[in-house]
C-alpha atoms as a PDB file:
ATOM      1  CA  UNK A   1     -32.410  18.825 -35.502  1.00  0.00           C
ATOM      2  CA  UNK A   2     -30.482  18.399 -32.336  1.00  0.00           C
ATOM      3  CA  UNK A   3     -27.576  20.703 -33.626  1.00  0.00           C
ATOM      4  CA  UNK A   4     -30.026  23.534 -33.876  1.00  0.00           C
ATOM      5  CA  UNK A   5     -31.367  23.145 -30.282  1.00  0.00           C
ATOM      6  CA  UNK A   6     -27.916  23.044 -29.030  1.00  0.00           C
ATOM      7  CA  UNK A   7     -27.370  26.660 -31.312  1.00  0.00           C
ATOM      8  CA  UNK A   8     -30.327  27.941 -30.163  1.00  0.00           C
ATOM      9  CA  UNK A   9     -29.724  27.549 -26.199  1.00  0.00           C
ATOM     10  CA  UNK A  10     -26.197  28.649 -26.315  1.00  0.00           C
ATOM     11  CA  UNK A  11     -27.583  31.914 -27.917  1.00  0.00           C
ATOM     12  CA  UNK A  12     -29.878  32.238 -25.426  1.00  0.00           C
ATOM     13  CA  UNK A  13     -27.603  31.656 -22.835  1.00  0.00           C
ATOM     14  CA  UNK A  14     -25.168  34.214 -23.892  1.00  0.00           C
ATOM     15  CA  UNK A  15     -28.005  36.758 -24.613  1.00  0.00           C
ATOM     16  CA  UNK A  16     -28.916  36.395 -20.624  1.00  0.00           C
ATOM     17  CA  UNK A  17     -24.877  36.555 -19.592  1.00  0.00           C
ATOM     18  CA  UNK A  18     -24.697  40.062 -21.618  1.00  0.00           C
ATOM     19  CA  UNK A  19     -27.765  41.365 -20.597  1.00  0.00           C
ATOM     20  CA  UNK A  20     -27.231  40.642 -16.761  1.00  0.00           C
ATOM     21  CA  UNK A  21     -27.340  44.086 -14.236  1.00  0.00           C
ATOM     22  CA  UNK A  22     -24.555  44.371 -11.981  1.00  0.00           C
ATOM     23  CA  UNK A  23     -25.103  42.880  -8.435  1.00  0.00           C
ATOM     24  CA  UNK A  24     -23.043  45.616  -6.360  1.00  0.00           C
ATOM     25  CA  UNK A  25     -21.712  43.048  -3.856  1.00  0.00           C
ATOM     26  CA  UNK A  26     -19.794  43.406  -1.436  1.00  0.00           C
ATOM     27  CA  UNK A  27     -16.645  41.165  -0.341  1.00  0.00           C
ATOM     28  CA  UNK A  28     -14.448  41.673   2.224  1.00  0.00           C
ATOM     29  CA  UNK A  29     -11.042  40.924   2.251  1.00  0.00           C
ATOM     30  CA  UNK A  30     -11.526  37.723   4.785  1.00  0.00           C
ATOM     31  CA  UNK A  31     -13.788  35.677   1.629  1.00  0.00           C
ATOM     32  CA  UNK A  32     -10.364  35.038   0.027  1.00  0.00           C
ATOM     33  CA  UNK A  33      -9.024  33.117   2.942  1.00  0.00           C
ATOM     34  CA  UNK A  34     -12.228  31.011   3.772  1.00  0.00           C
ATOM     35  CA  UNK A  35     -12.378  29.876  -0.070  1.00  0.00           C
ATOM     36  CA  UNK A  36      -8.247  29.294   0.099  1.00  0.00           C
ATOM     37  CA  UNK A  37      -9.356  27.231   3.571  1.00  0.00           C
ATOM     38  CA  UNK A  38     -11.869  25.198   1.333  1.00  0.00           C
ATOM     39  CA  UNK A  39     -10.150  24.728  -1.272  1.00  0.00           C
ATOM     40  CA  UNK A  40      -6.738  22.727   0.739  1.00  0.00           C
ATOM     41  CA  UNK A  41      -9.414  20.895   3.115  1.00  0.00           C
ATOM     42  CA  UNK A  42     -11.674  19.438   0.459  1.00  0.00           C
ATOM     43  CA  UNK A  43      -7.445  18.642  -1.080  1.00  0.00           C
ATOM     44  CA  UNK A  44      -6.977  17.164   2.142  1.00  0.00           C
ATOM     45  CA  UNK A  45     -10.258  15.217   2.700  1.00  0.00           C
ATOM     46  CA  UNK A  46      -9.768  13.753  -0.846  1.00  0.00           C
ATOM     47  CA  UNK A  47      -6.120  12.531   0.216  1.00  0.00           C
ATOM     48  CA  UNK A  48      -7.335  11.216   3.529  1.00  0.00           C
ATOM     49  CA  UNK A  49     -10.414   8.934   2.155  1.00  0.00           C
ATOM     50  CA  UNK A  50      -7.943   7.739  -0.456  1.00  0.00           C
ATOM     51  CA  UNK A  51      -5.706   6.322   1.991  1.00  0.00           C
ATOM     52  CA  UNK A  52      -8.073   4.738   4.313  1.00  0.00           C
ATOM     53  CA  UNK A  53      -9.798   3.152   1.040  1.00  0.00           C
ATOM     54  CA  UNK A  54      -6.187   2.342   0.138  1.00  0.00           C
ATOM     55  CA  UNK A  55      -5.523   0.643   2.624  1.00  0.00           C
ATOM     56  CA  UNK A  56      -8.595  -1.186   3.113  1.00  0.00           C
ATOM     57  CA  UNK A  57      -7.846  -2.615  -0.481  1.00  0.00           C
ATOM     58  CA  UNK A  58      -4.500  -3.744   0.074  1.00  0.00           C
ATOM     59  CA  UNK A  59      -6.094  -5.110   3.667  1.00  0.00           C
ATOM     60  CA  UNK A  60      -7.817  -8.019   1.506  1.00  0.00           C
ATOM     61  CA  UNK A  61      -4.906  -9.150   0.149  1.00  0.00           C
ATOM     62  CA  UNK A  62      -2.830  -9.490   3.412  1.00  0.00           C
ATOM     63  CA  UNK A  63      -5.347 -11.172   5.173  1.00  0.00           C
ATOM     64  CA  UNK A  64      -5.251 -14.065   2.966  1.00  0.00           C
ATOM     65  CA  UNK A  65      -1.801 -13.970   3.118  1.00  0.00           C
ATOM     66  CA  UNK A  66      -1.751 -13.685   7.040  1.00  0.00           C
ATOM     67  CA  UNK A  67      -4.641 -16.631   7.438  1.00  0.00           C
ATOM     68  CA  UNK A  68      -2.397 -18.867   5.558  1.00  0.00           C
ATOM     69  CA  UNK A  69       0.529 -18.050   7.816  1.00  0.00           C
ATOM     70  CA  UNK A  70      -2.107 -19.051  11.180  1.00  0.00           C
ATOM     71  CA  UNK A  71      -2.949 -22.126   9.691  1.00  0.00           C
ATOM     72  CA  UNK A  72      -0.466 -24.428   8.193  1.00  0.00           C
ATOM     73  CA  UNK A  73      -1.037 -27.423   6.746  1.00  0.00           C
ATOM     74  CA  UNK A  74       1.696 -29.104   8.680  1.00  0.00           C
ATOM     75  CA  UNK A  75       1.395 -27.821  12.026  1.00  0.00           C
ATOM     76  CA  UNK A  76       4.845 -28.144  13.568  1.00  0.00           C
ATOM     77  CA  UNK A  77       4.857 -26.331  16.084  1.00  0.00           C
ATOM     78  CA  UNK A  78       2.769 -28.656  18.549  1.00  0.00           C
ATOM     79  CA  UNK A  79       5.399 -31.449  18.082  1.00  0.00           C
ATOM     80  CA  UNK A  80       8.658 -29.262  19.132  1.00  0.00           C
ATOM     81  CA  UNK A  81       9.345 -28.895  22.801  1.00  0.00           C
ATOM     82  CA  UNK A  82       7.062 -32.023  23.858  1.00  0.00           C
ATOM     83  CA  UNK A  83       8.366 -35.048  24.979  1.00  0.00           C
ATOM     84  CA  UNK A  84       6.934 -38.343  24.703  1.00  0.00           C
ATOM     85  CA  UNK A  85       5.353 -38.414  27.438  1.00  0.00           C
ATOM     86  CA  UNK A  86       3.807 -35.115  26.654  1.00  0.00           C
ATOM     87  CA  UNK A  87       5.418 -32.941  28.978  1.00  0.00           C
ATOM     88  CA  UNK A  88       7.671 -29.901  28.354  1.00  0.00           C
END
């Protein structure tokens, strides 16, 4: 049943596309270079919001990896350059 719904609206599709009356548009010689513009900025855009998202996902991991390196365990560096009677 399906199959002949699909058959029947493709045929009525290309019955519209052949019986379609020209449009007599007009366009100028600029529309090429606006559409070429459009084209390499949406290319651009796409790169851009890669990166930052890029970025932001390999910013997870390296925080981890930077909060362990803030807070050791051992914290050594409190107990070089101090004295025992806790001057410098």
């Amino acid at each position: 049943m399906k199959r002949y719904q699909i058959g029947k609206k493709v045929f009525i599709s290309a019955a519209l596309v052949m019986l379609s009356m020209p449009a007599y548009a007009y366009l100028d010689p600029g529309t090429g270079s606006i559409i070429l513009q459009a084209i390499i900025a949406s290319v651009v855009v796409g790169f851009a919001s890669l990166r930052l998202w890029w970025d932001k996902f390999i910013g997870l991991f390296s925080a981890r990896k930077n909060d362990k390196k803030l807070n050791p365990q051992n914290n050594e560096t409190d107990e070089v350059g101090t004295d025992k009677e806790g001057k410098n």
